[in-house]
C-alpha atoms as a PDB file:
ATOM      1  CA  UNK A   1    -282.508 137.719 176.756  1.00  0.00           C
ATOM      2  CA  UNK A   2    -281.443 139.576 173.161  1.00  0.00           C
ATOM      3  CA  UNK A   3    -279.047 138.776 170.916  1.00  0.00           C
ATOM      4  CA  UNK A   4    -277.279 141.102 168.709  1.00  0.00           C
ATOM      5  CA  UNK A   5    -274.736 140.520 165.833  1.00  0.00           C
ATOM      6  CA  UNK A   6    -272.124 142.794 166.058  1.00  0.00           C
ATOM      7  CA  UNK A   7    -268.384 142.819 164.329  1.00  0.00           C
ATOM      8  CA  UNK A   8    -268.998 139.398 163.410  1.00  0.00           C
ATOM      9  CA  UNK A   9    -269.960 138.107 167.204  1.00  0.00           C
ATOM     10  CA  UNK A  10    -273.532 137.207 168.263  1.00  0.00           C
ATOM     11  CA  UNK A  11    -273.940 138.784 171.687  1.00  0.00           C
ATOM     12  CA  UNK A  12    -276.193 137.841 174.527  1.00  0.00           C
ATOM     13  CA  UNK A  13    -277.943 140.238 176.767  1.00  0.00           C
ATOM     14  CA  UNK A  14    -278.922 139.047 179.964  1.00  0.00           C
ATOM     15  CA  UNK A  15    -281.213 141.048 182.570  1.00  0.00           C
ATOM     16  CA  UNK A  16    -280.646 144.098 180.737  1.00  0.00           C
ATOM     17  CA  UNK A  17    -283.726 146.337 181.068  1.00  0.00           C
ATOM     18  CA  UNK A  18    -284.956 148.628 178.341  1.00  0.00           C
ATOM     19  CA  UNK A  19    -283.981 151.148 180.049  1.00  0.00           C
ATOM     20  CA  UNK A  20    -280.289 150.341 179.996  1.00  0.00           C
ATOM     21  CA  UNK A  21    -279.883 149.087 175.977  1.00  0.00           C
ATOM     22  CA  UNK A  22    -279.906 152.157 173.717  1.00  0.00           C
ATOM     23  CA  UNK A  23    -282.312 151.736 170.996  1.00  0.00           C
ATOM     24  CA  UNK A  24    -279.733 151.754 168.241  1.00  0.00           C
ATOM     25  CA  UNK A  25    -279.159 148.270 169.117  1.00  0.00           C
ATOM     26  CA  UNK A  26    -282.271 147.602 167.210  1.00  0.00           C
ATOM     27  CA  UNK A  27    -280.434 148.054 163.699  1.00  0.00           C
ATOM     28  CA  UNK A  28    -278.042 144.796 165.032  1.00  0.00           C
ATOM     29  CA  UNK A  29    -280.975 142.536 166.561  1.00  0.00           C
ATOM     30  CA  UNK A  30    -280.598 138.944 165.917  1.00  0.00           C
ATOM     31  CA  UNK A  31    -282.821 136.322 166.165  1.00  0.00           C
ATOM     32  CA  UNK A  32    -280.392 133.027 166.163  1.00  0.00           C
ATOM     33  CA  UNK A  33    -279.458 132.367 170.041  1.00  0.00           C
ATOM     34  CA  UNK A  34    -276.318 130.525 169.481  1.00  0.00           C
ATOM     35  CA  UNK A  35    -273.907 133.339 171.658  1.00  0.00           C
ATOM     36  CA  UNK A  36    -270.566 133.973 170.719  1.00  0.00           C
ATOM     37  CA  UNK A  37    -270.670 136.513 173.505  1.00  0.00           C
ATOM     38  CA  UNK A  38    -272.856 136.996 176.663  1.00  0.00           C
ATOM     39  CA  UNK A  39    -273.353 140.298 178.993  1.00  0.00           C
ATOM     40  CA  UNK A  40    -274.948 139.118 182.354  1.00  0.00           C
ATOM     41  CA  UNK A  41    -276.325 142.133 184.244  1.00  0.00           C
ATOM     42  CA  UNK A  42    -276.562 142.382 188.065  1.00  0.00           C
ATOM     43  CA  UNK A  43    -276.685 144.703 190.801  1.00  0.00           C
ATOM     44  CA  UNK A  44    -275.735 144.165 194.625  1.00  0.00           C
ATOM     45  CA  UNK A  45    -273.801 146.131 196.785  1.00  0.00           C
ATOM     46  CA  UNK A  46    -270.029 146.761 195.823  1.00  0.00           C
ATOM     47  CA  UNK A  47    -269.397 144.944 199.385  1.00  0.00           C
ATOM     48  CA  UNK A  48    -271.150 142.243 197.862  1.00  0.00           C
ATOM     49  CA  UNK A  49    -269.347 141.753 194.976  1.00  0.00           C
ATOM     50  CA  UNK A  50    -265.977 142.837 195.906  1.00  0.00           C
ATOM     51  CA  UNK A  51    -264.802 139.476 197.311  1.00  0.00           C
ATOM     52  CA  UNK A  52    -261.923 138.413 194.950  1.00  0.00           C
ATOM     53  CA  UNK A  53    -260.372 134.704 195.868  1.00  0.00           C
ATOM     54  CA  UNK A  54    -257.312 134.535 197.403  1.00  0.00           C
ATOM     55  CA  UNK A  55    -255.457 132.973 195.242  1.00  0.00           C
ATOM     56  CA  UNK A  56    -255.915 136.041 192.507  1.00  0.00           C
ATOM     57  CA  UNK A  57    -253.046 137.866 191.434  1.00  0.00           C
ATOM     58  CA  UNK A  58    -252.931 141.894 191.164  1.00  0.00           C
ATOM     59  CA  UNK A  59    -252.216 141.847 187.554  1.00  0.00           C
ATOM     60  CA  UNK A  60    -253.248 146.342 187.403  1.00  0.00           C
ATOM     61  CA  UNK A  61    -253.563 148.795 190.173  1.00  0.00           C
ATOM     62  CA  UNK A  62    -254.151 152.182 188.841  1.00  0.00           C
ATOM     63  CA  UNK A  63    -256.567 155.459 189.842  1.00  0.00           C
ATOM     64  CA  UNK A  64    -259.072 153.923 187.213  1.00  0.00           C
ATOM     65  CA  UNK A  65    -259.470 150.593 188.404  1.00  0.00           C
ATOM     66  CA  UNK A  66    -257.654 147.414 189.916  1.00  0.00           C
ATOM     67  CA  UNK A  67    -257.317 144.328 187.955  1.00  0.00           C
ATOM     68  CA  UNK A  68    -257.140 140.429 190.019  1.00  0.00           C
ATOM     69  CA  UNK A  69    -256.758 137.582 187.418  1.00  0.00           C
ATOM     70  CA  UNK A  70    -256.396 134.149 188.296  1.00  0.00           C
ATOM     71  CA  UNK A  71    -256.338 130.508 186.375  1.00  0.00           C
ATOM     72  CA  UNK A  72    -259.734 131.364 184.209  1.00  0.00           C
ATOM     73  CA  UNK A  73    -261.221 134.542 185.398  1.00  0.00           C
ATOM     74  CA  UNK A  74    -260.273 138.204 185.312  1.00  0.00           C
ATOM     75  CA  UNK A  75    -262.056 140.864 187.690  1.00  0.00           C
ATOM     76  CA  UNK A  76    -262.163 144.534 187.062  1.00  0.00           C
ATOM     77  CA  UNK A  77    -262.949 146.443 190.029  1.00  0.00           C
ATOM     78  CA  UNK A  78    -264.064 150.307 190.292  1.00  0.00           C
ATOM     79  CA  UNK A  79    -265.675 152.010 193.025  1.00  0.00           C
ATOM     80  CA  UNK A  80    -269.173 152.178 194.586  1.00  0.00           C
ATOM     81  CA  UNK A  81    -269.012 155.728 193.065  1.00  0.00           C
ATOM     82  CA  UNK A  82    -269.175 154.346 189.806  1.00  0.00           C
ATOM     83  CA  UNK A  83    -272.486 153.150 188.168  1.00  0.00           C
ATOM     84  CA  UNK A  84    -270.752 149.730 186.627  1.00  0.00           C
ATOM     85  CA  UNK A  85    -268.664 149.083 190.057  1.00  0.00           C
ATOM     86  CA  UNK A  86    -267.455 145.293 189.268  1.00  0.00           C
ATOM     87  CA  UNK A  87    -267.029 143.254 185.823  1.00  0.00           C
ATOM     88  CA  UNK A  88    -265.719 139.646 185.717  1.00  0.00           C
ATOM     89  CA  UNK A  89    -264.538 138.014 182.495  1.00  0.00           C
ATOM     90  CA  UNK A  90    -264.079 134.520 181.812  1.00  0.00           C
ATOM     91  CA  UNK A  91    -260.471 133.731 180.287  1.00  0.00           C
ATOM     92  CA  UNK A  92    -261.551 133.723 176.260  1.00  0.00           C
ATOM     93  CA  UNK A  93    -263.407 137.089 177.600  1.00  0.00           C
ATOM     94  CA  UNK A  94    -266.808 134.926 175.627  1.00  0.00           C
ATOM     95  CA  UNK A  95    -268.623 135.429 179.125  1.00  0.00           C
ATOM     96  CA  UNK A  96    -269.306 138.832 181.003  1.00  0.00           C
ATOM     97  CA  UNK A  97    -270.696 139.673 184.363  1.00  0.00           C
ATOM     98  CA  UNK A  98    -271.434 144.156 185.397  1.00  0.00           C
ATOM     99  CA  UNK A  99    -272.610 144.956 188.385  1.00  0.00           C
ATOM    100  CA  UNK A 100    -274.649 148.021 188.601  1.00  0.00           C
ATOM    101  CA  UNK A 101    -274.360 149.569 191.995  1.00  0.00           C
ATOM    102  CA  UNK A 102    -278.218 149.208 193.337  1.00  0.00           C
ATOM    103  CA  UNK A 103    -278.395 153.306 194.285  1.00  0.00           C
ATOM    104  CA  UNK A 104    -278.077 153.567 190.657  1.00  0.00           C
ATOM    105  CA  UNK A 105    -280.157 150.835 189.490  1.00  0.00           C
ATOM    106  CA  UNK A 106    -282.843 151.846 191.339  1.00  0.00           C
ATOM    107  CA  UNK A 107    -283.168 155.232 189.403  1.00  0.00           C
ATOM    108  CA  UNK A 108    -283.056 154.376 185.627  1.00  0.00           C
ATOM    109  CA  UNK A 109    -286.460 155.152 184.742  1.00  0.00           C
ATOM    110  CA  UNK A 110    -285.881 158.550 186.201  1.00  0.00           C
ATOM    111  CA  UNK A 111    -285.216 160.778 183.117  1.00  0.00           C
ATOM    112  CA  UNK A 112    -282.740 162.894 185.164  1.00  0.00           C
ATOM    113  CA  UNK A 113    -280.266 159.763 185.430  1.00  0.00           C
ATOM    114  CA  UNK A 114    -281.434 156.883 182.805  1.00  0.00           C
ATOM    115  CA  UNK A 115    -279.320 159.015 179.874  1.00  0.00           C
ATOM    116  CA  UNK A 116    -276.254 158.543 181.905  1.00  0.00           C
ATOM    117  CA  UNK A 117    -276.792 155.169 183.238  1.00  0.00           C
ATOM    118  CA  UNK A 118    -277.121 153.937 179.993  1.00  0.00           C
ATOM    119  CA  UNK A 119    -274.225 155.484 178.337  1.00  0.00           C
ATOM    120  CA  UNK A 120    -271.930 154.360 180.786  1.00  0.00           C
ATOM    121  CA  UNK A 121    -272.994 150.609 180.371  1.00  0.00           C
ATOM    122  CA  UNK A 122    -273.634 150.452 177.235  1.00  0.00           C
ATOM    123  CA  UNK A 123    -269.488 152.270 176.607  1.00  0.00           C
ATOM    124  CA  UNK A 124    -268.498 149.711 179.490  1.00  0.00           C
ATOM    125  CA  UNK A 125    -269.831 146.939 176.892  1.00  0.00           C
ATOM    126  CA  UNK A 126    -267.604 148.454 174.451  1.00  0.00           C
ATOM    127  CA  UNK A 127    -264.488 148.368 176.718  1.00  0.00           C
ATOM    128  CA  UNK A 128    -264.776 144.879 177.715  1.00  0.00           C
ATOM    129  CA  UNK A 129    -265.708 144.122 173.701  1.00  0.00           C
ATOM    130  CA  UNK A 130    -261.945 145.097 173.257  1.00  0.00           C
ATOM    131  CA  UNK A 131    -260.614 142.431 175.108  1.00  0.00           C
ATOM    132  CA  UNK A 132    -262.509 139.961 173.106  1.00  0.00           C
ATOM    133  CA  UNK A 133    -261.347 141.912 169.642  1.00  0.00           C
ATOM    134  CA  UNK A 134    -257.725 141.789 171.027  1.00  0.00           C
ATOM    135  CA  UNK A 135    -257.770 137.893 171.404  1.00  0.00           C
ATOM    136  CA  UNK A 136    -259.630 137.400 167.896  1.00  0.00           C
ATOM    137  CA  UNK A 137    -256.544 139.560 165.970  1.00  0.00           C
ATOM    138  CA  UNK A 138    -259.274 142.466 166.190  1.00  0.00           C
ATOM    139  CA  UNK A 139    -259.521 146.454 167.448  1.00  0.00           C
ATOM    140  CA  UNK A 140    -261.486 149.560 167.982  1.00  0.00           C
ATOM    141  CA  UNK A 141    -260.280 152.750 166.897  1.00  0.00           C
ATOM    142  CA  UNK A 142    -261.284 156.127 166.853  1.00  0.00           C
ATOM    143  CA  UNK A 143    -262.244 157.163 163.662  1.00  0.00           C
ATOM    144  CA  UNK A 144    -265.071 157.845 160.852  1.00  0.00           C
ATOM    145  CA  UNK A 145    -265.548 154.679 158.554  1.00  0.00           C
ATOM    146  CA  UNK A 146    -267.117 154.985 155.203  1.00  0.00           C
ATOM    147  CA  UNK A 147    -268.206 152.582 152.432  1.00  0.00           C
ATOM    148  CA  UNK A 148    -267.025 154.000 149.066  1.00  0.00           C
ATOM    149  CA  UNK A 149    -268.464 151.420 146.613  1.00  0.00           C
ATOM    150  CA  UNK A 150    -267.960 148.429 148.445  1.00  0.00           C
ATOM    151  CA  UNK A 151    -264.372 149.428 149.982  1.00  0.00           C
ATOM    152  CA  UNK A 152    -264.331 150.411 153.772  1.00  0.00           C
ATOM    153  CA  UNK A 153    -262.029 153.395 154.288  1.00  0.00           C
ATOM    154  CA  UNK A 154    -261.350 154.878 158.167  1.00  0.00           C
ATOM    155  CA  UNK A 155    -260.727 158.505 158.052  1.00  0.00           C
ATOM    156  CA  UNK A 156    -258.559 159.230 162.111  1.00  0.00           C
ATOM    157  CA  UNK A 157    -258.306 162.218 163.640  1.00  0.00           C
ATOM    158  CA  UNK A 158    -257.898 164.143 166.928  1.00  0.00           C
ATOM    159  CA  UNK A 159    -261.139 164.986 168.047  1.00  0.00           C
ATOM    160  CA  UNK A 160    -262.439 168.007 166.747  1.00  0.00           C
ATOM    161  CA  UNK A 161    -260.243 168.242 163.421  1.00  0.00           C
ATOM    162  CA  UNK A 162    -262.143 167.165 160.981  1.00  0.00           C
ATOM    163  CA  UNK A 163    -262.467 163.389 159.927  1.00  0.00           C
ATOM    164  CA  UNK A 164    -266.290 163.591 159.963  1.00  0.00           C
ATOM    165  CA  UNK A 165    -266.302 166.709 157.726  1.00  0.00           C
ATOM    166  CA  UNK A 166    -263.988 165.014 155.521  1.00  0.00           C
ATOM    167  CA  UNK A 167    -266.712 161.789 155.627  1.00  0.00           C
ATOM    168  CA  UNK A 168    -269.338 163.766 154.817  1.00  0.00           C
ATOM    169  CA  UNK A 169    -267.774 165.480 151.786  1.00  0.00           C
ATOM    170  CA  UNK A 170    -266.838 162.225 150.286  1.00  0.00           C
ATOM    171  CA  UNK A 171    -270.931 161.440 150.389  1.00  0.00           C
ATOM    172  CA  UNK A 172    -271.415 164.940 149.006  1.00  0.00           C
ATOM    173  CA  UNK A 173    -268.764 164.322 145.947  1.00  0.00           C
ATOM    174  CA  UNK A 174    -269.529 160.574 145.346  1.00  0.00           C
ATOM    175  CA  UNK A 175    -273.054 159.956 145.947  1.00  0.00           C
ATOM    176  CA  UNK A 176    -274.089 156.834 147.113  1.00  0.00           C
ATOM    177  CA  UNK A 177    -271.008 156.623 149.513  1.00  0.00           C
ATOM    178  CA  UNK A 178    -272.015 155.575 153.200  1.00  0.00           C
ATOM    179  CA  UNK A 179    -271.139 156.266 156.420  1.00  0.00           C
ATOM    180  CA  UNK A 180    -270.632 153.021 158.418  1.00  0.00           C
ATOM    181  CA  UNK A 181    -269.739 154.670 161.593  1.00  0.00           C
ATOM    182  CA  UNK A 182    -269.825 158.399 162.596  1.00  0.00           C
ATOM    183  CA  UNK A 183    -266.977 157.814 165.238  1.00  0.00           C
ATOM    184  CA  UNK A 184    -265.779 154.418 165.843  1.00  0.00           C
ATOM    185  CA  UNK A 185    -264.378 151.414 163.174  1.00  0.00           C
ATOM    186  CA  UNK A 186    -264.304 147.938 165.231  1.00  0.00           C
ATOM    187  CA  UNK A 187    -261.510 146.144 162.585  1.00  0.00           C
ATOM    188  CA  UNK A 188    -261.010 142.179 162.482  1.00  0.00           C
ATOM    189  CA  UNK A 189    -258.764 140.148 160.839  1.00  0.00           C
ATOM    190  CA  UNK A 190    -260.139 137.065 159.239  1.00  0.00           C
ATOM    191  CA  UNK A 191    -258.106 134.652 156.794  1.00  0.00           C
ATOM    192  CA  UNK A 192    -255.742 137.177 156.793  1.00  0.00           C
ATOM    193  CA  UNK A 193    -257.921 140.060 155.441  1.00  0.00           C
ATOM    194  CA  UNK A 194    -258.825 143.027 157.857  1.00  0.00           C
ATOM    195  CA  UNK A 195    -262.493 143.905 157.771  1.00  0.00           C
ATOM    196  CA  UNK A 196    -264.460 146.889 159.266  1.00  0.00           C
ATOM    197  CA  UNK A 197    -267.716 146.179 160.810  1.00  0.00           C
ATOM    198  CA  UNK A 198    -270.717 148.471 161.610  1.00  0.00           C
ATOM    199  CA  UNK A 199    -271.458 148.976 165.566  1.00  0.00           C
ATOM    200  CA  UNK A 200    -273.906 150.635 167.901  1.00  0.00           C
ATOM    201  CA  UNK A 201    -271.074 152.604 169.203  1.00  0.00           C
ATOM    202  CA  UNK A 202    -270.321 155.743 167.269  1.00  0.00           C
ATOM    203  CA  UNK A 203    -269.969 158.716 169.889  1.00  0.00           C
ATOM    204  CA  UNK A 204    -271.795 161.611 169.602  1.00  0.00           C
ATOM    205  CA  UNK A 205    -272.596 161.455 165.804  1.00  0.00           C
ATOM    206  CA  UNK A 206    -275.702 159.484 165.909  1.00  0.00           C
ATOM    207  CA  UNK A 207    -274.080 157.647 162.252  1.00  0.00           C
ATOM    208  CA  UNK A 208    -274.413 153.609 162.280  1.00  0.00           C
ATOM    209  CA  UNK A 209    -274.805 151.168 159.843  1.00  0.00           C
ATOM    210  CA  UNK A 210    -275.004 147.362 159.912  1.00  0.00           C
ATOM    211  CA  UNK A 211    -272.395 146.260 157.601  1.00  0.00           C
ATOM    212  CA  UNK A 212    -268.887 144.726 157.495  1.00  0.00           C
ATOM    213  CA  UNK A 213    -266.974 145.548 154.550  1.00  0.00           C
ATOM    214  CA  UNK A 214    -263.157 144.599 153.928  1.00  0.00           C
ATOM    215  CA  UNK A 215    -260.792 147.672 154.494  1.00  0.00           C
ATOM    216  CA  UNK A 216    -259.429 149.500 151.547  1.00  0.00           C
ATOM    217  CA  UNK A 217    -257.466 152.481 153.489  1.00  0.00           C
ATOM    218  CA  UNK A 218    -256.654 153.956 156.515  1.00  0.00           C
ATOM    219  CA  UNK A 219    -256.312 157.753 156.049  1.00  0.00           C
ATOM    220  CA  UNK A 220    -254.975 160.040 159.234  1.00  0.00           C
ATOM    221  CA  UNK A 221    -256.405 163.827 158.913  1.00  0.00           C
ATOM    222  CA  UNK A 222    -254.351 167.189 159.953  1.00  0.00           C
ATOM    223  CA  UNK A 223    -255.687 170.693 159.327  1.00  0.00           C
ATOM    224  CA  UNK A 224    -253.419 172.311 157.348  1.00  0.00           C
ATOM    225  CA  UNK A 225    -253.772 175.304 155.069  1.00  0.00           C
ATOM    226  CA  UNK A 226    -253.076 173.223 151.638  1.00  0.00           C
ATOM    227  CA  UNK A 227    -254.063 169.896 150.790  1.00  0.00           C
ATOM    228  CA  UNK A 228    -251.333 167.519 150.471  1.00  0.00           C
ATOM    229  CA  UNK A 229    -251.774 163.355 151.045  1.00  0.00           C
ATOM    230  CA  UNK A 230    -248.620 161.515 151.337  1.00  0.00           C
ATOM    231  CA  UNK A 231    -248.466 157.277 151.826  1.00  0.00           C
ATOM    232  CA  UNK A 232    -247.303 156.559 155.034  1.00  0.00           C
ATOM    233  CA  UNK A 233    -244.292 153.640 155.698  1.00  0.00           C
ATOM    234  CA  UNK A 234    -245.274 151.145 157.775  1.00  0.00           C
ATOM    235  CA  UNK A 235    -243.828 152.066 161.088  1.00  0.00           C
ATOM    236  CA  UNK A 236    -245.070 155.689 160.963  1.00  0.00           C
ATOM    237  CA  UNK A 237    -248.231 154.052 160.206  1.00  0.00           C
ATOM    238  CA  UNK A 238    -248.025 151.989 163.168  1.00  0.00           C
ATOM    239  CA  UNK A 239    -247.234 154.986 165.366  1.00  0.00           C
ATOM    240  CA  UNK A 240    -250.375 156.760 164.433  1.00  0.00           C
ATOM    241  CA  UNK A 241    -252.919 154.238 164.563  1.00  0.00           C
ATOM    242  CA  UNK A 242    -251.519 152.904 168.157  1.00  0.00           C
ATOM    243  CA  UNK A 243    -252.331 156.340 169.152  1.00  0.00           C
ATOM    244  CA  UNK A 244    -256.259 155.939 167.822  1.00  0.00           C
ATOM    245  CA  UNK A 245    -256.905 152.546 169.436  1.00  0.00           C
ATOM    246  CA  UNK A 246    -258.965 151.637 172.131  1.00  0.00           C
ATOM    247  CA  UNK A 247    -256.523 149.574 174.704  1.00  0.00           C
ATOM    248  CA  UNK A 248    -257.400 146.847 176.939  1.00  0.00           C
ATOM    249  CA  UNK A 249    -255.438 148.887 179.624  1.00  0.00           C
ATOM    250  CA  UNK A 250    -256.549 146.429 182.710  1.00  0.00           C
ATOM    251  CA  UNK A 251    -254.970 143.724 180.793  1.00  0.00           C
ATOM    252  CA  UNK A 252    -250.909 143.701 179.688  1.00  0.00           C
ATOM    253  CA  UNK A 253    -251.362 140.634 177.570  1.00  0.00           C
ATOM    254  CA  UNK A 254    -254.272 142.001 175.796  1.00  0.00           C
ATOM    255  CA  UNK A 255    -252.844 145.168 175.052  1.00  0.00           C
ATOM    256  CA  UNK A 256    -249.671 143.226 173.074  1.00  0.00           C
ATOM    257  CA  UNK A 257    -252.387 141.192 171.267  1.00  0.00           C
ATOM    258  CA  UNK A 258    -253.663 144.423 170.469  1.00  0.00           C
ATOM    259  CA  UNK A 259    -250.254 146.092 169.106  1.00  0.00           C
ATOM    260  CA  UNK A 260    -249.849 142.445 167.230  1.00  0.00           C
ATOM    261  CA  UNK A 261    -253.125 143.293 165.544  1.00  0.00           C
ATOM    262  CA  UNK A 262    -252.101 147.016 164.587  1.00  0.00           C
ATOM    263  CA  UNK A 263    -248.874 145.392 163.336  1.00  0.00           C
ATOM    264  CA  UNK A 264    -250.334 143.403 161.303  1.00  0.00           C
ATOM    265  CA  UNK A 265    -252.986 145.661 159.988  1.00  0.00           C
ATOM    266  CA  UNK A 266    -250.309 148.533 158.951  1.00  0.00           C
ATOM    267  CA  UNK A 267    -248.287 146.147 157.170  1.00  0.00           C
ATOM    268  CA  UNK A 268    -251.697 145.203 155.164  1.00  0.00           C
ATOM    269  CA  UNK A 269    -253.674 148.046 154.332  1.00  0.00           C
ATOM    270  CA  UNK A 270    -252.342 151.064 152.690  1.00  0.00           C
ATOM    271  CA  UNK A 271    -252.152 154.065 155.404  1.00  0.00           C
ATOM    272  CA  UNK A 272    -251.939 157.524 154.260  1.00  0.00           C
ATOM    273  CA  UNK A 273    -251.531 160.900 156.289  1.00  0.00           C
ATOM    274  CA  UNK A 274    -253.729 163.691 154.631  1.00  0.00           C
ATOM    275  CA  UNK A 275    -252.971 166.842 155.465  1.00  0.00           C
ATOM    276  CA  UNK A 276    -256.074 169.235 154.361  1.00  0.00           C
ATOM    277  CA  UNK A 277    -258.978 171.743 154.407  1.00  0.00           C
ATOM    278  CA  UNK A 278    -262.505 170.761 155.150  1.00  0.00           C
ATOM    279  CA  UNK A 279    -263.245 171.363 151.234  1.00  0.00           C
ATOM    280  CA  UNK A 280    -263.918 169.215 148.298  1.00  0.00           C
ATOM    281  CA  UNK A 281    -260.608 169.162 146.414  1.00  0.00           C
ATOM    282  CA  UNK A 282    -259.472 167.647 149.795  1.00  0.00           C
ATOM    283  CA  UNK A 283    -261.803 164.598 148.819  1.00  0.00           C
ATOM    284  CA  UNK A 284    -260.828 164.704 145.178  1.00  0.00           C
ATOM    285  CA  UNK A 285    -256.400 164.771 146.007  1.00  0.00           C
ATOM    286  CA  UNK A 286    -256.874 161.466 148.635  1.00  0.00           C
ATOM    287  CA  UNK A 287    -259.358 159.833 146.459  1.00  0.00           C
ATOM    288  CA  UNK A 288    -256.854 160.154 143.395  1.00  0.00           C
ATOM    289  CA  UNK A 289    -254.286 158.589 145.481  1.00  0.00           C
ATOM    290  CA  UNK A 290    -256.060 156.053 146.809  1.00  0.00           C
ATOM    291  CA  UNK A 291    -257.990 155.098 143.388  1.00  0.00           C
ATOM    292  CA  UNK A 292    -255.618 156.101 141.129  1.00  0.00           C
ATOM    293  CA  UNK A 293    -258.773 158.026 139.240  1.00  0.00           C
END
């Protein structure tokens, strides 16, 4: 087993081969095996696993999945298609089960298929880690965190417009700043102040860090030809960052936790939409309005 302390959880990996962990997990090792979280992995066939009681209830029933729930576990199933093809969560989503359909299992020390197997568990972790973030007053979103002198600021965008740019040119202008997370911010509330935590999951940009840092802003990015950065009201603020969240789509009650949480968070922390070039008097307008300086 490994444990792992991520956004403020210690999590438990059980049967997970090498193979299947990507090695930035290694900046979150932990060595004290009290769980707040455990991932069990299997793998038997889906005709195996795919025997959901009776008395479950349908809860979802889409082209991505089908969701059963009933008194204290929820099951998640996919397809034998899929390389995670059944998950099962215990009710305070603390206790995990993925099955990994054996055809695939059996190939992920094959270099042609062990990048892809991986990936897909490892951002099938991350999905069910939602669920858990919903019921804590927590949430992923899609965005670039940095730590500017011990504040954590998100910078959102669509993909492909520029929030990593803009990341990067804060560094360049104010040296010592940090990025925290090239892609992703996993947010928590605790005693009513909304922290952003450092993760293993940051997309394509390879940028991690492990720290946790209380957030200072939340700053959505357009392209636009002149820099401008207005402060956003709360409810346009909600509108935005519902749009960059990662739902718990298989479950209905997790996704209004969820919206609870963004609530709660745009009502807190001071949102702005900057509308900008990828240049350095971009960085210099929002960091006057968010530092007064």
């Amino acid at each position: 087993m490994k444990y792992y302390y991520i956004s403020g959880y210690v999590l438990c990996l059980s049967d997970f081969t090498r193979h299947l962990i990507w090695d930035r997990f290694d900046e979150f090792s932990f060595h004290d095996s009290t769980a707040h979280i455990s991932f069990k992995l299997t793998s038997e066939p889906f005709e195996n696993v795919n025997k959901i009681p009776n008395t479950a209830e349908r809860v979802v029933n889409s082209a991505v999945n089908s969701t059963f729930r009933n008194s204290d576990t929820t099951f998640v199933l996919h397809t034998p298609d899929d390389v995670v093809s059944f998950a099962k969560a215990n009710i305070d989503y603390s206790d995990f089960l993925l099955n990994v359909d054996p055809a695939y299992y059996a190939l992920q020390s094959d270099p042609n298929y062990q990048g892809q197997m991986r990936d897909e568990v490892m951002i099938y972790m991350r999905k069910l880690l939602t669920g858990k973030l919903a019921l804590d007053s927590g949430l992923c979103m899609h965005a670039c965190v940095i730590d500017y002198d011990g504040n954590g600021i998100l910078f959102s965008a669509s993909t492909k417009t520029g929030k990593s740019t803009h990341a990067h040119l804060w560094r360049e202008v104010f040296p010592g700043t940090e990025i925290i997370n090239g892609d992703n911010g996993f947010c928590r509330v605790l005693d009513d102040c909304p922290f952003v935590f450092g993760a293993p999951w940051c997309g394509d940009s390879n940028e991690f860090m492990n720290k946790t840092l209380p957030v200072r802003a939340i700053v959505f990015i357009e392209r636009a030809p002149e820099n401008t950065i207005e402060k956003l009201s709360a409810l346009d603020a909600f509108v935005r960052l519902s749009a960059r969240c990662y739902m718990p789509f298989w479950d209905k009650a997790l996704i209004n936790k969820t919206m609870d949480t963004i609530e709660f968070m745009t009502q807190k922390v001071a949102c702005y939409l900057l509308r900008c070039r990828p240049d350095r008097d971009a960085v210099r307008i929002a960091h006057h309005e968010l530092f007064g300086t």
